[in-house]
Protein backbone atom coordinates (compact mmCIF):
# COMPACT_ATOMS: atom_id res chain seq x y z
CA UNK A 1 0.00 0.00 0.00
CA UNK A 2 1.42 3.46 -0.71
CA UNK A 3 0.39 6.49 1.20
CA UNK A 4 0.41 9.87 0.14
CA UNK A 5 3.93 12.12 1.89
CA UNK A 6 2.62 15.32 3.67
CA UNK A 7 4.86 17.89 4.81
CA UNK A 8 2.93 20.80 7.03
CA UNK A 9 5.09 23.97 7.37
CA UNK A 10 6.56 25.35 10.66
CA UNK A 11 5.17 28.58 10.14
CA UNK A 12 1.16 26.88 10.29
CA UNK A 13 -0.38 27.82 13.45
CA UNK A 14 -1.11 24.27 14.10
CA UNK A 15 2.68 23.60 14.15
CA UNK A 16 3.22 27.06 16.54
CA UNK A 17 0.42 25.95 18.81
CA UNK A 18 1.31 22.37 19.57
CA UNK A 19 5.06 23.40 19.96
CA UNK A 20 3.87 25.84 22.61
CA UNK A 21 1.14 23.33 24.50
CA UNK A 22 4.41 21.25 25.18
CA UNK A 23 6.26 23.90 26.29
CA UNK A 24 3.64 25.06 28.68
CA UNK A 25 3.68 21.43 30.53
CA UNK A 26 7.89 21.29 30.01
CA UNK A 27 8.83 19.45 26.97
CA UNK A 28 11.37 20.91 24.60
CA UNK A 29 10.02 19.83 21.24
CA UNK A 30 11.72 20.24 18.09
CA UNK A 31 9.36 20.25 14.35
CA UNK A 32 11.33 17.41 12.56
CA UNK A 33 10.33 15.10 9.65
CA UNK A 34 9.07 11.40 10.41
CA UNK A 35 8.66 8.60 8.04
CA UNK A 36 5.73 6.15 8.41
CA UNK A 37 2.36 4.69 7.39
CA UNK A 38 -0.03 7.05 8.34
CA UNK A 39 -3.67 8.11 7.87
CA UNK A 40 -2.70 12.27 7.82
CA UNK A 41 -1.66 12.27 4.04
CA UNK A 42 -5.05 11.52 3.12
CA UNK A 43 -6.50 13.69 5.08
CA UNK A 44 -3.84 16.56 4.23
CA UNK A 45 -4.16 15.85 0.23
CA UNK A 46 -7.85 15.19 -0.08
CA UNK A 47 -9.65 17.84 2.47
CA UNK A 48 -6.76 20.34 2.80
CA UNK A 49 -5.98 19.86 6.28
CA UNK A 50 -2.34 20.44 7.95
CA UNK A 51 -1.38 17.67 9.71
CA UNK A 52 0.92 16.76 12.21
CA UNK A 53 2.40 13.18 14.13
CA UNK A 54 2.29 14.29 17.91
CA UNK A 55 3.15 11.75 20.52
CA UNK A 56 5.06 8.61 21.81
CA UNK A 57 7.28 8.12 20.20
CA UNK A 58 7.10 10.87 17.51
C-alpha cells in the first residue's frame, strides 16, 4: 500500500500551537520530519488539512 507524503510547514499555526502546548507542561520539542504509514496524508491531500504526528514516540 502506498500512502500519500505530507509535509505541514513550521510557520502553520497548528505547528506554533502544539510546539507551545508542550512547552507550557515542560517538553522541549523540536518540528522534525518522520517517516511512516499514516492516515494524515489523506486527510492533508484530499480535504486540505495540515497535519501533524504528535506523541510517543514521535
Amino acid at each position: 500500500m502506498e500512502m500519500p507524503g505530507v509535509r505541514t510547514s513550521p510557520d502553520r499555526p497548528l505547528v506554533a500551537n502544539a510546539v507551545s502546548a508542550l512547552a507550557d507542561v515542560g517538553v522541549d520539542s523540536g518540528v522534525t520530519g518522520w517517516s511512516a504509514a499514516r492516515d494524515g496524508g489523506f486527510v492533508a491531500r484530499d480535504f486540505g488539512v495540515p497535519v501533524i504526528v504528535l506523541g510517543p514516540g514521535a
